[in-house]
PDB file of N, CA and C in Angstrom:
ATOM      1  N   UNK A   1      27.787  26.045  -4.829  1.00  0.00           N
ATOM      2  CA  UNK A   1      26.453  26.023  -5.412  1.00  0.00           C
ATOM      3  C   UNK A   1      25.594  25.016  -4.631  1.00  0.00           C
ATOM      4  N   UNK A   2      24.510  25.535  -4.573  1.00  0.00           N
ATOM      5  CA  UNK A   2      23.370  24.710  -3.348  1.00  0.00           C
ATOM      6  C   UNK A   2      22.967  23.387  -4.648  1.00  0.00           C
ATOM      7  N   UNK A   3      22.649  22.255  -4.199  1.00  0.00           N
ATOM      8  CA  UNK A   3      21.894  20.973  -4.797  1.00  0.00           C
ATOM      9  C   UNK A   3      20.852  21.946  -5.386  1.00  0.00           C
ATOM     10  N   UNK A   4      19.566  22.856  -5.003  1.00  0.00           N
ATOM     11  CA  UNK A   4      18.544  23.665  -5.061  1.00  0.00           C
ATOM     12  C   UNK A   4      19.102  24.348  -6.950  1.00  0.00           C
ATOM     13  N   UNK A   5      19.846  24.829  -6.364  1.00  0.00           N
ATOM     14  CA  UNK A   5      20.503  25.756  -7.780  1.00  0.00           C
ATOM     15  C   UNK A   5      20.955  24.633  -8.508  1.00  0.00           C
ATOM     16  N   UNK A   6      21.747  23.775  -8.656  1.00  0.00           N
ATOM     17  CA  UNK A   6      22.542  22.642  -9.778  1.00  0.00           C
ATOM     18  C   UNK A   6      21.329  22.396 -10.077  1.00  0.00           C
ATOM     19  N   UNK A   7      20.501  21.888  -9.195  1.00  0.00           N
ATOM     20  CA  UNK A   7      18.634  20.929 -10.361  1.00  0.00           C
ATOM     21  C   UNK A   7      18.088  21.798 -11.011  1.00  0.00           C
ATOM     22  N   UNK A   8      18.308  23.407 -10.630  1.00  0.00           N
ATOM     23  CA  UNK A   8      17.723  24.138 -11.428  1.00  0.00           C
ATOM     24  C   UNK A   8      18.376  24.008 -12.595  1.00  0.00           C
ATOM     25  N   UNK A   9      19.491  24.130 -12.733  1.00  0.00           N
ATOM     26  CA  UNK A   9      20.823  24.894 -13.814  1.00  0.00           C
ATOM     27  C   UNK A   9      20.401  23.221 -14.608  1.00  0.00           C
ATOM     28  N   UNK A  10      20.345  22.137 -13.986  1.00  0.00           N
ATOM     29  CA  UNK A  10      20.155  20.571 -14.695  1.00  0.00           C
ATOM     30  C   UNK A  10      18.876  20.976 -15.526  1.00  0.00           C
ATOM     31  N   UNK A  11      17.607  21.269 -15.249  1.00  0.00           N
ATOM     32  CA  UNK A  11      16.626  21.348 -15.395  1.00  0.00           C
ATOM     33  C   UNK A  11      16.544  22.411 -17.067  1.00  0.00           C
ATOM     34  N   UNK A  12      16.976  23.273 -16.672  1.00  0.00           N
ATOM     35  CA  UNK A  12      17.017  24.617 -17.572  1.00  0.00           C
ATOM     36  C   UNK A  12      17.941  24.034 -19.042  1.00  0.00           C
ATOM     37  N   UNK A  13      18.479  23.064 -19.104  1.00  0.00           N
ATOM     38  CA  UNK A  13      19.620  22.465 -20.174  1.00  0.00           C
ATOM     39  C   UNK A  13      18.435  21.242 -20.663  1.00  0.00           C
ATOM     40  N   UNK A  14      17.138  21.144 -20.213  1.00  0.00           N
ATOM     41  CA  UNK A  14      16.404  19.558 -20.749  1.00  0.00           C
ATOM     42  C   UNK A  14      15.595  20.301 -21.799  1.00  0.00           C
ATOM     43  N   UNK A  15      15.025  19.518 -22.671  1.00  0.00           N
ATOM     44  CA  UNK A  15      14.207  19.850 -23.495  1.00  0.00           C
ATOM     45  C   UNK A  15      12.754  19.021 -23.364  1.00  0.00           C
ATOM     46  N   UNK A  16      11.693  19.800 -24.070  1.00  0.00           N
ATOM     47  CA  UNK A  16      10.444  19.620 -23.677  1.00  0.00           C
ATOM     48  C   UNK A  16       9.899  18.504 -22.974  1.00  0.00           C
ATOM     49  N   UNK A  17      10.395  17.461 -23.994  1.00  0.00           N
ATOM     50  CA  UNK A  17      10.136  15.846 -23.273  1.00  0.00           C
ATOM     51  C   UNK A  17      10.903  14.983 -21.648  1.00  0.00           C
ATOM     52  N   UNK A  18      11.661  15.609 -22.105  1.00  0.00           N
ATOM     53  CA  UNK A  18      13.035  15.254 -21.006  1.00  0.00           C
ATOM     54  C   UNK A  18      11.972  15.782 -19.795  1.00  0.00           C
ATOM     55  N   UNK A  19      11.746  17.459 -19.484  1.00  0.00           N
ATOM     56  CA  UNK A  19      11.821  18.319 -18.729  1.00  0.00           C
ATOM     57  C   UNK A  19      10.000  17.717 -18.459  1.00  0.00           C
ATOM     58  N   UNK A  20       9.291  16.890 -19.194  1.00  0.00           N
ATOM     59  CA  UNK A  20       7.799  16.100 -18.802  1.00  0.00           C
ATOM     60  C   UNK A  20       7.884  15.691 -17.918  1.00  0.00           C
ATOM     61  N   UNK A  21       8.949  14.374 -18.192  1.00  0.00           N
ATOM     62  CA  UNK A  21       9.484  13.036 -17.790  1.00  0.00           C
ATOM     63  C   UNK A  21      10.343  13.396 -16.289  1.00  0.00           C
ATOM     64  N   UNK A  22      10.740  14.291 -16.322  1.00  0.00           N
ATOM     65  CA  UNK A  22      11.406  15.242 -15.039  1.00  0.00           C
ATOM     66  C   UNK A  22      10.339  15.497 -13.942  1.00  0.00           C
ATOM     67  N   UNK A  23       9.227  16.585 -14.469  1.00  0.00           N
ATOM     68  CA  UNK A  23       8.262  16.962 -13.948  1.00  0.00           C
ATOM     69  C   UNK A  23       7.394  15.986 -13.409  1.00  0.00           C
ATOM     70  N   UNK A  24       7.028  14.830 -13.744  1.00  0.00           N
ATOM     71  CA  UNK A  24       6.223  13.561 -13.781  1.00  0.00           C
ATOM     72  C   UNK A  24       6.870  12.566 -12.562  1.00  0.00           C
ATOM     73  N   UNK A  25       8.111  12.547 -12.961  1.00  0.00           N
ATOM     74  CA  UNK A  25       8.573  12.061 -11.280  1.00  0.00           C
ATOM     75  C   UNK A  25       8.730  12.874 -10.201  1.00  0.00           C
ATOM     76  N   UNK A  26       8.954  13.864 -10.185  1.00  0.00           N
ATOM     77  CA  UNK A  26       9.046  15.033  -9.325  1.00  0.00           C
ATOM     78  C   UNK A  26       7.636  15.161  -8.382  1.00  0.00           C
ATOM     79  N   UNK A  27       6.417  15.129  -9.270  1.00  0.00           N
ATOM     80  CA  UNK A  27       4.929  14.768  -8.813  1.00  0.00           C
ATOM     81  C   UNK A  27       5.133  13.650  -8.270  1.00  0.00           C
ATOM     82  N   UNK A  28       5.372  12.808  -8.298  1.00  0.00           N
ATOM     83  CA  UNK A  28       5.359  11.650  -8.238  1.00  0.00           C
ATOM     84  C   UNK A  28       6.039  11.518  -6.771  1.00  0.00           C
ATOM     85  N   UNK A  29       6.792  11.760  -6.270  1.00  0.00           N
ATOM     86  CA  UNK A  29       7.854  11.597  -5.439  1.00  0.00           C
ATOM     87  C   UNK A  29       7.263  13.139  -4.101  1.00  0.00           C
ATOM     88  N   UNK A  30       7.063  13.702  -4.733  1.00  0.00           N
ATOM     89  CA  UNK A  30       6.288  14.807  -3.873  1.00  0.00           C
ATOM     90  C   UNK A  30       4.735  14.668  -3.261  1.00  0.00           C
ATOM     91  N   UNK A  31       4.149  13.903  -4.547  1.00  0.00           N
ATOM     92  CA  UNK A  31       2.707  13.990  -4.152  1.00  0.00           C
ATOM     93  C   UNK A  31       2.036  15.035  -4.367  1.00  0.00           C
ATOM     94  N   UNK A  32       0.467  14.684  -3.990  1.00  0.00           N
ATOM     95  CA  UNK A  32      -0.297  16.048  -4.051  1.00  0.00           C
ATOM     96  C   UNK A  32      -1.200  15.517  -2.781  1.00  0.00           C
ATOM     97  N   UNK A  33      -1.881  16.786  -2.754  1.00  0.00           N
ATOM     98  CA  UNK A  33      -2.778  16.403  -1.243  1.00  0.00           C
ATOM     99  C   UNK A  33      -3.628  15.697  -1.543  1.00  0.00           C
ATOM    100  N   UNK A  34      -4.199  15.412  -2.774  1.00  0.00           N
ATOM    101  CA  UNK A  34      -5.136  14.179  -3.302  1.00  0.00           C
ATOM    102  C   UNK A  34      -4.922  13.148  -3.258  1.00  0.00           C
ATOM    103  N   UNK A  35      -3.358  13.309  -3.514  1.00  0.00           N
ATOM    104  CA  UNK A  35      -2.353  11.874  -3.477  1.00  0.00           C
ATOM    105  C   UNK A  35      -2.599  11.191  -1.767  1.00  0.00           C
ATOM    106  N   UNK A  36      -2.377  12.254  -0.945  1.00  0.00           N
ATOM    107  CA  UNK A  36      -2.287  11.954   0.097  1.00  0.00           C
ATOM    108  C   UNK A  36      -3.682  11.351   0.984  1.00  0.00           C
ATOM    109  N   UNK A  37      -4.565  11.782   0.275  1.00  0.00           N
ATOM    110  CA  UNK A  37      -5.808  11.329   1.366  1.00  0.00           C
ATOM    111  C   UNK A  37      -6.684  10.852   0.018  1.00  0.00           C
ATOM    112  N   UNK A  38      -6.891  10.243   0.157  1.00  0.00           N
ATOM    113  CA  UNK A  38      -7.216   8.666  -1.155  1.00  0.00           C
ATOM    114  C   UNK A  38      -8.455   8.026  -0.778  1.00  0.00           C
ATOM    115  N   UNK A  39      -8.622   8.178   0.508  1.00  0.00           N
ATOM    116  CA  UNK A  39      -9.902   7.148   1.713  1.00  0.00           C
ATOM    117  C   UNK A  39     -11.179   7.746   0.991  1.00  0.00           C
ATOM    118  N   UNK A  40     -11.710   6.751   0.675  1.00  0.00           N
ATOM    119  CA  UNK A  40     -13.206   7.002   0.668  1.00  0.00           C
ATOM    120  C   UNK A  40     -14.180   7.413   1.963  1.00  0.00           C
ATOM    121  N   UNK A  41     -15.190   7.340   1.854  1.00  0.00           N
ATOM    122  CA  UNK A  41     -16.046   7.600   2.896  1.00  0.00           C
ATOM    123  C   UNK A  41     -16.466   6.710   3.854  1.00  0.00           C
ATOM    124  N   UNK A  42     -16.381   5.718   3.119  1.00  0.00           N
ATOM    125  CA  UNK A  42     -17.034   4.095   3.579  1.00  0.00           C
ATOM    126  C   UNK A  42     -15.721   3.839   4.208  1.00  0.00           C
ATOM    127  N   UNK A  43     -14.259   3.804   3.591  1.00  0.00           N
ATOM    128  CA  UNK A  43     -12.981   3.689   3.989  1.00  0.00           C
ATOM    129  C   UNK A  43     -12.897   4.468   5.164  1.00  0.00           C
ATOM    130  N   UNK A  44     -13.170   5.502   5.491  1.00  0.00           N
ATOM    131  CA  UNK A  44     -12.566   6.375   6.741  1.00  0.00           C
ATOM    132  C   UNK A  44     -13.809   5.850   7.675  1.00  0.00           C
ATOM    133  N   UNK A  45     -15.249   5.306   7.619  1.00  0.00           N
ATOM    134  CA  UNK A  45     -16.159   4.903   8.285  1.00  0.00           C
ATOM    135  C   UNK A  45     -15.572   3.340   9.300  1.00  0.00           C
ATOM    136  N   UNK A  46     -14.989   2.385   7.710  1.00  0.00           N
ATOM    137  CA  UNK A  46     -14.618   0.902   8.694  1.00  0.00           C
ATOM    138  C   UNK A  46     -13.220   1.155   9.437  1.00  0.00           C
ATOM    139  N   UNK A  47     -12.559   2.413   9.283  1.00  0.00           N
ATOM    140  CA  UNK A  47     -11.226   2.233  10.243  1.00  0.00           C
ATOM    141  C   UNK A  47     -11.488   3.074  11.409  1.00  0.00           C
ATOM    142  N   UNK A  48     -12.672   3.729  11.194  1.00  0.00           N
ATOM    143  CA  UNK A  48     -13.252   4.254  12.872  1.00  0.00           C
ATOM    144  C   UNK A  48     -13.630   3.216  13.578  1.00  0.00           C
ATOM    145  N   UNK A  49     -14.731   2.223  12.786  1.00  0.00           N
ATOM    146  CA  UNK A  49     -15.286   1.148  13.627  1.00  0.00           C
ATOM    147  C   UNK A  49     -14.864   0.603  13.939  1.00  0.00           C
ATOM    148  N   UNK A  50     -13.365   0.117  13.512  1.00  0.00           N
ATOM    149  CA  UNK A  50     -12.192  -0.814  13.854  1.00  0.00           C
ATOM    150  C   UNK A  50     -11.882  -0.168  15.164  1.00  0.00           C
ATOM    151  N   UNK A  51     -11.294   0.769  15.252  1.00  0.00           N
ATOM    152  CA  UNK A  51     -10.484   1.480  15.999  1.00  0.00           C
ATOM    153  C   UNK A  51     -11.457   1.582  17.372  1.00  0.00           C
ATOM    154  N   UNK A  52     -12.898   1.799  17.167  1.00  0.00           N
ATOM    155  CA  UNK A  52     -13.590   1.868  18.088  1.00  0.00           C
ATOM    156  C   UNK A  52     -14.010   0.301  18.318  1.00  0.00           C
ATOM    157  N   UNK A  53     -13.772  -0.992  17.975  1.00  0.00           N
ATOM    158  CA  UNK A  53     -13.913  -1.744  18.474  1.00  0.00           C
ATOM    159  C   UNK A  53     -12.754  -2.349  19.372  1.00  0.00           C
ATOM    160  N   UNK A  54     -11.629  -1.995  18.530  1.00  0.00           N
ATOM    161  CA  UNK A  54     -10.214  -2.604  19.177  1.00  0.00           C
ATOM    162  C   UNK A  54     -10.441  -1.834  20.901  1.00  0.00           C
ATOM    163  N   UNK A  55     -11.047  -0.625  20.936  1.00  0.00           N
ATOM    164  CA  UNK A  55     -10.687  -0.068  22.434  1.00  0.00           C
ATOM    165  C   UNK A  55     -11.319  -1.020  23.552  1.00  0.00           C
ATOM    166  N   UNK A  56     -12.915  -1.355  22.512  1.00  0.00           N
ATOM    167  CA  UNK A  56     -13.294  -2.436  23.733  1.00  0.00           C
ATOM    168  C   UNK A  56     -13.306  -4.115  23.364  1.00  0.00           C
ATOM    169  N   UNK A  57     -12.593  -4.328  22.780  1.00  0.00           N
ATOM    170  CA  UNK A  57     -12.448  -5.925  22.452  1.00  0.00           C
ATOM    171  C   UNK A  57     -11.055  -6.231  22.285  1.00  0.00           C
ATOM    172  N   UNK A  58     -10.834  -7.025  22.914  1.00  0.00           N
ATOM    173  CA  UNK A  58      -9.370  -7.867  22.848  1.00  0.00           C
ATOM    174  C   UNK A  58      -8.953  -8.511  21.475  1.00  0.00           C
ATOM    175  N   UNK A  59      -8.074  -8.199  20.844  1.00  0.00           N
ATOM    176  CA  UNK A  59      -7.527  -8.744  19.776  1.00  0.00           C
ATOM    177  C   UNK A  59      -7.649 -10.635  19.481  1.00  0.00           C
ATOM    178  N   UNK A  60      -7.923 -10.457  17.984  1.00  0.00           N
ATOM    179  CA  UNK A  60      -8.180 -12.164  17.924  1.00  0.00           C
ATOM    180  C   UNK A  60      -6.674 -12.699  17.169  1.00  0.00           C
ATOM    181  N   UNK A  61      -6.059 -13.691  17.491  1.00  0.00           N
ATOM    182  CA  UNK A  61      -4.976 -14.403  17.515  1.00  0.00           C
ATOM    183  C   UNK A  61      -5.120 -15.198  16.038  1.00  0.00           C
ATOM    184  N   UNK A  62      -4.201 -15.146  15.581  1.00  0.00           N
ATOM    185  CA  UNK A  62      -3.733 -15.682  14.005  1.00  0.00           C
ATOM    186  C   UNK A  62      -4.459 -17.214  14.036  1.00  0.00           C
ATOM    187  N   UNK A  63      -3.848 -17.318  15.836  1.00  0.00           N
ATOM    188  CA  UNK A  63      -4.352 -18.878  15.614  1.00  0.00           C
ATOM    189  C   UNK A  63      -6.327 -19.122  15.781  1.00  0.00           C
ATOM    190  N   UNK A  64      -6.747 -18.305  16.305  1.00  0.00           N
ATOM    191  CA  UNK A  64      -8.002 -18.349  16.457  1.00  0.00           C
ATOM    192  C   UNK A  64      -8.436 -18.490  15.074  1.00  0.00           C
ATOM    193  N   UNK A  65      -8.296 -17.613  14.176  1.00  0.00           N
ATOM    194  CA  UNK A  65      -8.878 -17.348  12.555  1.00  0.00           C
ATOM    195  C   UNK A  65      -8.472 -18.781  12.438  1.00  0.00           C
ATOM    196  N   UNK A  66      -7.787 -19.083  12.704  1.00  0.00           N
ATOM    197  CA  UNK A  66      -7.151 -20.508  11.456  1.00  0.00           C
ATOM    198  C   UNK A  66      -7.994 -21.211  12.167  1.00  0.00           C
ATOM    199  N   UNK A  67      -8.184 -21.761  13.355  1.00  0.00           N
ATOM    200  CA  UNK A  67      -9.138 -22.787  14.176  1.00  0.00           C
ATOM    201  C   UNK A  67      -9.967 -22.244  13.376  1.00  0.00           C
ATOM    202  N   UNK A  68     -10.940 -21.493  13.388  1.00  0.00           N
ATOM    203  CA  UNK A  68     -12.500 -20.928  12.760  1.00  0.00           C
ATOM    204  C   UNK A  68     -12.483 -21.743  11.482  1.00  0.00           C
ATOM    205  N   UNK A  69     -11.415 -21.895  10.267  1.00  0.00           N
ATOM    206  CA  UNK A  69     -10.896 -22.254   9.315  1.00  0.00           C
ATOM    207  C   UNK A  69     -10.999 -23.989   9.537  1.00  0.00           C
ATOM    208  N   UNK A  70     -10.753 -24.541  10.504  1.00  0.00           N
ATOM    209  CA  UNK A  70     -10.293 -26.426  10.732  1.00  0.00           C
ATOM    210  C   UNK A  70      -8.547 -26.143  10.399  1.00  0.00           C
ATOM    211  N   UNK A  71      -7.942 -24.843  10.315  1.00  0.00           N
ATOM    212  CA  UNK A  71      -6.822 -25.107  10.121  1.00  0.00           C
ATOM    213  C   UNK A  71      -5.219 -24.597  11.455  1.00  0.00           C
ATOM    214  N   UNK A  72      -4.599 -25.236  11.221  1.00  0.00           N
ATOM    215  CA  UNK A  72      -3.277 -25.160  12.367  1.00  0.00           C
ATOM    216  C   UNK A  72      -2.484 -24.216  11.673  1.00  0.00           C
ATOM    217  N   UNK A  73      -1.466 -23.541  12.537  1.00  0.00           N
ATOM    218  CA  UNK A  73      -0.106 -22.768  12.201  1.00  0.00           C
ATOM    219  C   UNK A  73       0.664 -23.266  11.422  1.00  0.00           C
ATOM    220  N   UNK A  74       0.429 -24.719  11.293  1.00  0.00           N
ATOM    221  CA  UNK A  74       1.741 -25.662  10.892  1.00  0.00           C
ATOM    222  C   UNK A  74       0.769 -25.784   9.605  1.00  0.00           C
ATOM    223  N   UNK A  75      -0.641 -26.117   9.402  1.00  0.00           N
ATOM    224  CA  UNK A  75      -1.345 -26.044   8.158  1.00  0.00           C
ATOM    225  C   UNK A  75      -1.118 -25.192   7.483  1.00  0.00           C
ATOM    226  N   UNK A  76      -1.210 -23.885   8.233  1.00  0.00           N
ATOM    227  CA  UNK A  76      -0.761 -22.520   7.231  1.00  0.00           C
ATOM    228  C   UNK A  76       0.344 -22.300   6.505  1.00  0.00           C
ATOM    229  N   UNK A  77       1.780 -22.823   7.246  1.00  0.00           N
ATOM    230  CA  UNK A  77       2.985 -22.474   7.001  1.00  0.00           C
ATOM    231  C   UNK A  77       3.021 -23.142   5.577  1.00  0.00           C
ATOM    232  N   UNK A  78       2.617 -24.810   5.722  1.00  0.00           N
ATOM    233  CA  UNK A  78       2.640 -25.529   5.191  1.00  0.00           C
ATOM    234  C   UNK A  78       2.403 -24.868   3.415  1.00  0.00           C
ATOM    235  N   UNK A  79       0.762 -24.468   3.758  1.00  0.00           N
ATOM    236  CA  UNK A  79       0.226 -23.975   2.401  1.00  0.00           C
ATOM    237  C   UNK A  79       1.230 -23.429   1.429  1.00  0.00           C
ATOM    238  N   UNK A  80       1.878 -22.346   2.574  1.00  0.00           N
ATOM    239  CA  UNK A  80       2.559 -21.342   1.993  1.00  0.00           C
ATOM    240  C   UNK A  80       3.992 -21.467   1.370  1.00  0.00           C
ATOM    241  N   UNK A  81       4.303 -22.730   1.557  1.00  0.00           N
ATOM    242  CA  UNK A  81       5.066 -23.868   0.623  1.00  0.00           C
ATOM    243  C   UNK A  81       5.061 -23.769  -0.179  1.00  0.00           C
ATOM    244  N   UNK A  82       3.707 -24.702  -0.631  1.00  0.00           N
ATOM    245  CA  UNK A  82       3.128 -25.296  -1.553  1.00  0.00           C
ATOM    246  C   UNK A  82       2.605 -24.133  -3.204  1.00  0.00           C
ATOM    247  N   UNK A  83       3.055 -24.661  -3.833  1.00  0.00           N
ATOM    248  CA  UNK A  83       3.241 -23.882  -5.183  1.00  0.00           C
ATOM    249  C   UNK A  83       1.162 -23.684  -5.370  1.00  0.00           C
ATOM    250  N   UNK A  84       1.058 -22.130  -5.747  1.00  0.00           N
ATOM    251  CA  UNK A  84      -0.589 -21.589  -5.946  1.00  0.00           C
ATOM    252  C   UNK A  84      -0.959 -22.477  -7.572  1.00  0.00           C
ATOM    253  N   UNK A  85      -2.332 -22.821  -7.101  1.00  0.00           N
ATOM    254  CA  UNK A  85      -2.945 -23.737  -8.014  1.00  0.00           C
ATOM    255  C   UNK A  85      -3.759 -22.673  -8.930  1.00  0.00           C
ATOM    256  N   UNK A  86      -3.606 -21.459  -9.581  1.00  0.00           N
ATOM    257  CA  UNK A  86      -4.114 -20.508 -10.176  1.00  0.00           C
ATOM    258  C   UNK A  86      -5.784 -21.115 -10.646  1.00  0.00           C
ATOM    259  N   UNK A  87      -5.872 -22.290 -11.420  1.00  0.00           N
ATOM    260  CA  UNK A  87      -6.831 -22.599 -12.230  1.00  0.00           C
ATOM    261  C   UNK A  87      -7.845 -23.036 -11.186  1.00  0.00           C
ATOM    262  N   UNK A  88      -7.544 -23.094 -10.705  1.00  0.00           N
ATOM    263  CA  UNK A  88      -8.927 -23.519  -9.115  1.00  0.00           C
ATOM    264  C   UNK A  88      -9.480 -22.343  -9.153  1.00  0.00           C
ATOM    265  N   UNK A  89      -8.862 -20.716  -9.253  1.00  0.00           N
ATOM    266  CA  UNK A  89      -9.822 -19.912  -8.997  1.00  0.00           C
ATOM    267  C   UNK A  89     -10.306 -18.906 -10.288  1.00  0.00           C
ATOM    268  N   UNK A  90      -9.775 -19.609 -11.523  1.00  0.00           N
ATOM    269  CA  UNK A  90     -10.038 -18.783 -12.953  1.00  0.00           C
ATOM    270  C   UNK A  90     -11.230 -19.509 -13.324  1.00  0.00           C
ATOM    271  N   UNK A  91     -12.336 -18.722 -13.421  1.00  0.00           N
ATOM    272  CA  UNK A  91     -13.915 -18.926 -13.870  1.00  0.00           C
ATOM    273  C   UNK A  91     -14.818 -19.148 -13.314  1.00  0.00           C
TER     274      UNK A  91
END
């Protein structure tokens, strides 16, 4: 017996709720073509402009952003230590 046929023969033994809850991951795990292309308009606009800038501009370095920042590699790592102060950014 093919896997194809047993999920059927599994399937055909569930009852209404079961056979939802079945169906619901099954979507889920398959997708739909809606599922698949999600991009907005504005979204498919900034990853052209990206893409058309990367051809003529040289990539900027982790460490550049952080200089722009006053901050080092070793500042960054550091942060990322350091336990998040939540209430600094609630209100």
């Amino acid at each position: 017996m093919s896997e194809r046929q047993h999920a059927h023969e599994l399937l055909d033994q569930l009852g209404p709720d079961q056979l939802a809850a079945v169906s619901h991951l099954l979507e889920t795990m398959v997708g739909t073509e809606e599922d698949r292309d999600t991009l907005s308009p504005a979204e498919r606009q900034a990853i052209a402009e990206a893409d058309e800038w990367r051809k003529h501009n040289q990539p900027i370095s982790n460490e550049e952003v952080l200089a722009d920042f006053g901050l080092t590699a070793g500042d960054w790592e550091k942060m990322g230590q350091e336990p998040h102060d939540r209430s600094r950014h609630n209100g």
